[in-house]
N, C-alpha and C. Protein backbone atom coordinates (compact mmCIF):
# COMPACT_ATOMS: atom_id res chain seq x y z
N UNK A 1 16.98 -154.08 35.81
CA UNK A 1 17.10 -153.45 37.11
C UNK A 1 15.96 -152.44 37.27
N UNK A 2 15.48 -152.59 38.42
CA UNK A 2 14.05 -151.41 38.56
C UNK A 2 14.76 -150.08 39.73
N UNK A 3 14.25 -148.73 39.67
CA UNK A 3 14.79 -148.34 40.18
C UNK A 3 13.40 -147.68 41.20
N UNK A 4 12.42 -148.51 41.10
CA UNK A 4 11.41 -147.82 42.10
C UNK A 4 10.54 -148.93 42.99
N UNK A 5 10.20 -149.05 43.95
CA UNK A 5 9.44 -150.38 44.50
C UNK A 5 8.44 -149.25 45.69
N UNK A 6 7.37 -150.37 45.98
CA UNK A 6 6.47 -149.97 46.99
C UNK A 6 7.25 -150.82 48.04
N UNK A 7 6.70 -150.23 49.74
CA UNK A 7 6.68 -151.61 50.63
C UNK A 7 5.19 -151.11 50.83
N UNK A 8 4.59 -152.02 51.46
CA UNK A 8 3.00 -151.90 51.86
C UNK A 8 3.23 -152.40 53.34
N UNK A 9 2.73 -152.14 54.55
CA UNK A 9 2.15 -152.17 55.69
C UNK A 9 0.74 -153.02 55.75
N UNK A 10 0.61 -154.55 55.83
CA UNK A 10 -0.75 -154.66 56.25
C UNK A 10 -0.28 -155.31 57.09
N UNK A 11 -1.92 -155.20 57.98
CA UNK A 11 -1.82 -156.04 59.57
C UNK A 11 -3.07 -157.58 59.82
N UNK A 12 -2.85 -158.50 60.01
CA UNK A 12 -3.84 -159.88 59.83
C UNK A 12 -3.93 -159.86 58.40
N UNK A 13 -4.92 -161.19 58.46
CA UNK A 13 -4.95 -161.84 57.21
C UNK A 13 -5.96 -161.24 56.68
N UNK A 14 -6.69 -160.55 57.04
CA UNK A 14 -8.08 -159.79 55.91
C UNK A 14 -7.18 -158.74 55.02
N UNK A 15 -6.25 -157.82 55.81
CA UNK A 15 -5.77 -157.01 55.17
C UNK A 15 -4.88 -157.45 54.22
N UNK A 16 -4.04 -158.53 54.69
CA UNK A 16 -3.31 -159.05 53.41
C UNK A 16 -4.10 -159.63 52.06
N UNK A 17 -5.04 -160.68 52.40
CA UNK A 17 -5.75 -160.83 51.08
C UNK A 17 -6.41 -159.71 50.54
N UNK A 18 -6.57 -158.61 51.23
CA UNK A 18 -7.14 -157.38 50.38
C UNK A 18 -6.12 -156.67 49.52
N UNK A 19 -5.10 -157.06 50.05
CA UNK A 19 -3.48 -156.32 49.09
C UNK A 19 -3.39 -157.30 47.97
N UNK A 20 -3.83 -158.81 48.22
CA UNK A 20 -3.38 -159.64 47.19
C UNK A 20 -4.35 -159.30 46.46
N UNK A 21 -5.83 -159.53 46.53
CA UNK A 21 -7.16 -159.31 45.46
C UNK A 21 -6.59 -157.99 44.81
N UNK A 22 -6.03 -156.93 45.32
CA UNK A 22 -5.70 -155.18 44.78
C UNK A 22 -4.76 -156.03 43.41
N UNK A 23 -3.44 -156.57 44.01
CA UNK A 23 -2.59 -156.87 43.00
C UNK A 23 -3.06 -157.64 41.83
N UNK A 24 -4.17 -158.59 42.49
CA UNK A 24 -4.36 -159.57 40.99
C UNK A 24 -5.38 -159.33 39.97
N UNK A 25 -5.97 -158.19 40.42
CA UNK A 25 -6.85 -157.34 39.53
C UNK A 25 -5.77 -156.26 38.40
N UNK A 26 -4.57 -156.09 39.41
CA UNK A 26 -3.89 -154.68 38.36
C UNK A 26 -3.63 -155.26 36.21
N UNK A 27 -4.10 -154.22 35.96
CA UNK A 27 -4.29 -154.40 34.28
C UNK A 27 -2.42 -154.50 33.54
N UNK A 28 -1.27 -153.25 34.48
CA UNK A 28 -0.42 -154.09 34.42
C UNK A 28 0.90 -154.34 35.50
N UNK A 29 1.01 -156.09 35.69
CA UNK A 29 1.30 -156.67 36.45
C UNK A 29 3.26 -156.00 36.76
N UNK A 30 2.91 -155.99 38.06
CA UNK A 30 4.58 -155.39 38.53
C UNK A 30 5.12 -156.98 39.55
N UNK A 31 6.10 -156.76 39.98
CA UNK A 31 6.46 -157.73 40.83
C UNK A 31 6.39 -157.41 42.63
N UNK A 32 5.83 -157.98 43.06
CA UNK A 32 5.11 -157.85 44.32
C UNK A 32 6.15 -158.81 45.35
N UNK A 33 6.35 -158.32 46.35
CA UNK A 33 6.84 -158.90 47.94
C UNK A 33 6.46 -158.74 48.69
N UNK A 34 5.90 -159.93 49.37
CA UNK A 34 5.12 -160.23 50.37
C UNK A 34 5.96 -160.17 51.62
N UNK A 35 6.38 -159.38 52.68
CA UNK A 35 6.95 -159.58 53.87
C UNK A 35 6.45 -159.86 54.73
N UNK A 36 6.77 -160.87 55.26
CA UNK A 36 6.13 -161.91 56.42
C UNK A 36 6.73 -161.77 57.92
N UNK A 37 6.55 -161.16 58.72
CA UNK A 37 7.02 -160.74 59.86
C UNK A 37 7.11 -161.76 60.97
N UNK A 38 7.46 -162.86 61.52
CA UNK A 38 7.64 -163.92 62.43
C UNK A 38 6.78 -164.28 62.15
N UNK A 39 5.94 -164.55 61.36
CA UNK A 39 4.99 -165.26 60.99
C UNK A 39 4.95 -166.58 60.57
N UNK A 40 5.85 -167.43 60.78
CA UNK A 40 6.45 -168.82 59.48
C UNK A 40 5.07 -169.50 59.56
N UNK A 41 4.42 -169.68 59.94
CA UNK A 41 3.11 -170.47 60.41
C UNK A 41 1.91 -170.18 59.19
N UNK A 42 1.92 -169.11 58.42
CA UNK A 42 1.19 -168.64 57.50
C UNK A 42 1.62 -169.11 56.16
N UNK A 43 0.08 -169.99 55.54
CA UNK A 43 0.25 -171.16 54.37
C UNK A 43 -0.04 -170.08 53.17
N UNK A 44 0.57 -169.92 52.32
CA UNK A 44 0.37 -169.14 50.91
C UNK A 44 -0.03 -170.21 49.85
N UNK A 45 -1.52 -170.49 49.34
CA UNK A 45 -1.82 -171.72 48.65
C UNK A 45 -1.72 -171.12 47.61
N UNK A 46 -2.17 -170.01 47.18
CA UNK A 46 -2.24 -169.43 45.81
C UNK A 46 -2.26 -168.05 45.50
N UNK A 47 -1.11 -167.34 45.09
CA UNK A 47 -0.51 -166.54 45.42
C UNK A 47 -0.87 -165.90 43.63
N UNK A 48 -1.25 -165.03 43.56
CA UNK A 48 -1.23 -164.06 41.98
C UNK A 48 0.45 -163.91 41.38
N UNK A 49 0.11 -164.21 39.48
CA UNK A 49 1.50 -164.37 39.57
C UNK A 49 2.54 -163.13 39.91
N UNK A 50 4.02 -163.88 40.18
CA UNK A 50 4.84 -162.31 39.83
C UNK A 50 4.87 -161.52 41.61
N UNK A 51 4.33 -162.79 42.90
CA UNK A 51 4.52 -162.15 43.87
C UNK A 51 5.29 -163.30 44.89
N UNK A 52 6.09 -162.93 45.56
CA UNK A 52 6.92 -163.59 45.92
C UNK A 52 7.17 -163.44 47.67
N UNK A 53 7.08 -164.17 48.13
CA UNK A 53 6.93 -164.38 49.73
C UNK A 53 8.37 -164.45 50.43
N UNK A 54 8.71 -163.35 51.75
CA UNK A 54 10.21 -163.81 52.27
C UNK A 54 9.63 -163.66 53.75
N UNK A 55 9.89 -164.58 54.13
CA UNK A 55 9.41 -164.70 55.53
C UNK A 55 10.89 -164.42 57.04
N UNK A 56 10.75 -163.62 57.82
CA UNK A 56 11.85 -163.12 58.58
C UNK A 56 11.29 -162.68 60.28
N UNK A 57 12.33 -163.45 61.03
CA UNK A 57 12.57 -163.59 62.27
C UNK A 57 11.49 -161.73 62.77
N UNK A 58 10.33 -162.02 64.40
CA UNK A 58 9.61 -161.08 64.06
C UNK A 58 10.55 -159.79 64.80
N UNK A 59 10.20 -158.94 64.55
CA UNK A 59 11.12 -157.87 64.96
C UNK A 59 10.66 -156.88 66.56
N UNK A 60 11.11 -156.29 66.60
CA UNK A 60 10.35 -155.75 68.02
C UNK A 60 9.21 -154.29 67.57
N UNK A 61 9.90 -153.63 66.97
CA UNK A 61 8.88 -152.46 66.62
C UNK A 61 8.96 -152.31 65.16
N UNK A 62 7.91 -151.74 64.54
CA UNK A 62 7.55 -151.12 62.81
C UNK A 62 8.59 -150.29 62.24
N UNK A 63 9.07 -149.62 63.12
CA UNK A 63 10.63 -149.28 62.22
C UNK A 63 11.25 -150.07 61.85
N UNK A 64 11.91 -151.27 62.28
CA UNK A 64 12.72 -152.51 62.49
C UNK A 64 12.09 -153.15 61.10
N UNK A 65 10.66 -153.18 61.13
CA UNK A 65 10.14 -154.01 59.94
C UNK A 65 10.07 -153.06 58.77
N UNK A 66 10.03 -152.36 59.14
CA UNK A 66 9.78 -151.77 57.84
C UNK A 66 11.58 -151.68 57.11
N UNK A 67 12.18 -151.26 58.00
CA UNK A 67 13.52 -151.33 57.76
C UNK A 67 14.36 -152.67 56.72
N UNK A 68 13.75 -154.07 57.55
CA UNK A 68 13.72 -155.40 56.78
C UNK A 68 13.27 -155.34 55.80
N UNK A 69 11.72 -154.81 55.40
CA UNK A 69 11.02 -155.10 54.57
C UNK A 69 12.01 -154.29 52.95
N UNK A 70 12.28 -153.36 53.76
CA UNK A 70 12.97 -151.98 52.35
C UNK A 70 14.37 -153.23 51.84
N UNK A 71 14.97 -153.54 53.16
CA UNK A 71 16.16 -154.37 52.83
C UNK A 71 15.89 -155.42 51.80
N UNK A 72 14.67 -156.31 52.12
CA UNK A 72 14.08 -157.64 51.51
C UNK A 72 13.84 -156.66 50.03
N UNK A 73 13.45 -156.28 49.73
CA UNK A 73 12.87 -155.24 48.09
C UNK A 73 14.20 -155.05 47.63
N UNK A 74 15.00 -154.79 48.37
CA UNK A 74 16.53 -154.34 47.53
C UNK A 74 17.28 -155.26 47.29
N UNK A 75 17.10 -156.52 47.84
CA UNK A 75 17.90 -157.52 47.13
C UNK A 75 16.50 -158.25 46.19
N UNK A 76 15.79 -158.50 46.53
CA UNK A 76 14.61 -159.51 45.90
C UNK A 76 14.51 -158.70 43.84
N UNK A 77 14.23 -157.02 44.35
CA UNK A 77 14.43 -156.46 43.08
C UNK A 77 15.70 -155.79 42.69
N UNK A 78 16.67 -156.31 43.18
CA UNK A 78 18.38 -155.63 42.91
C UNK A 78 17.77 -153.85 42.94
N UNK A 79 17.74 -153.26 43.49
CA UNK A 79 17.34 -152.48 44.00
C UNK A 79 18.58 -151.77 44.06
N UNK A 80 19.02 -150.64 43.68
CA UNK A 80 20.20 -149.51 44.16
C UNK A 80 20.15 -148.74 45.32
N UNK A 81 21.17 -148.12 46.06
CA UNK A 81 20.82 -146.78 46.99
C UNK A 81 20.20 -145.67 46.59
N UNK A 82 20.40 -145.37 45.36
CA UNK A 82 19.92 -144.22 44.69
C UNK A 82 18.18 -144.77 44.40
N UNK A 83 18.04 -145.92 44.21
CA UNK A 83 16.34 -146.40 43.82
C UNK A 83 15.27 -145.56 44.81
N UNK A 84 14.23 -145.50 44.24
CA UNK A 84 13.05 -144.99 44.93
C UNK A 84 12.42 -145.86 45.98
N UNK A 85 12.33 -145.83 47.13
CA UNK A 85 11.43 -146.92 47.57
C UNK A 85 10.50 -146.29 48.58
N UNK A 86 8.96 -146.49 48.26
CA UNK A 86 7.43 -145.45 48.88
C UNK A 86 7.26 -146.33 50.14
């Protein structure tokens, strides 16, 4: 059980492959979630290991997502109420 997770905020696809190149360089590897915002249309060919994609209906405003995204981390990493999440 982990009791701390990031969510990350990127916007288009430059910024996301710049989050993935960040992750697949790290010396040591954590487990990564990719939140996909109404996006289903976006192909993940090769993904660094240890990161895992949940793709969800798009929401209306960045609270809403970010809100999903914290939700998606707390089940994906069993995540507690008491856990840290940045």
């Amino acid at each position: 059980m982990r009791s701390a997770a990031a969510v990350v905020c990127t916007y288009g696809r430059a910024s996301l492959c710049e989050l993935l190149a960040c992750v697949e360089r790290q010396t040591y590897a954590l487990p990564v979630l990719v939140f996909v915002d109404g996006a289903s249309e976006l192909r993940f060919d090769r993904l660094p290991p240890l990161v895992d994609v949940v793709s969800a209906p798009r929401q209306r405003s960045l609270g809403l997502v970010r809100r999903a995204a914290v939700e998606a981390a707390r089940e994906q990493f069993y995540l507690e109420h008491d856990s840290a999440i940045l």
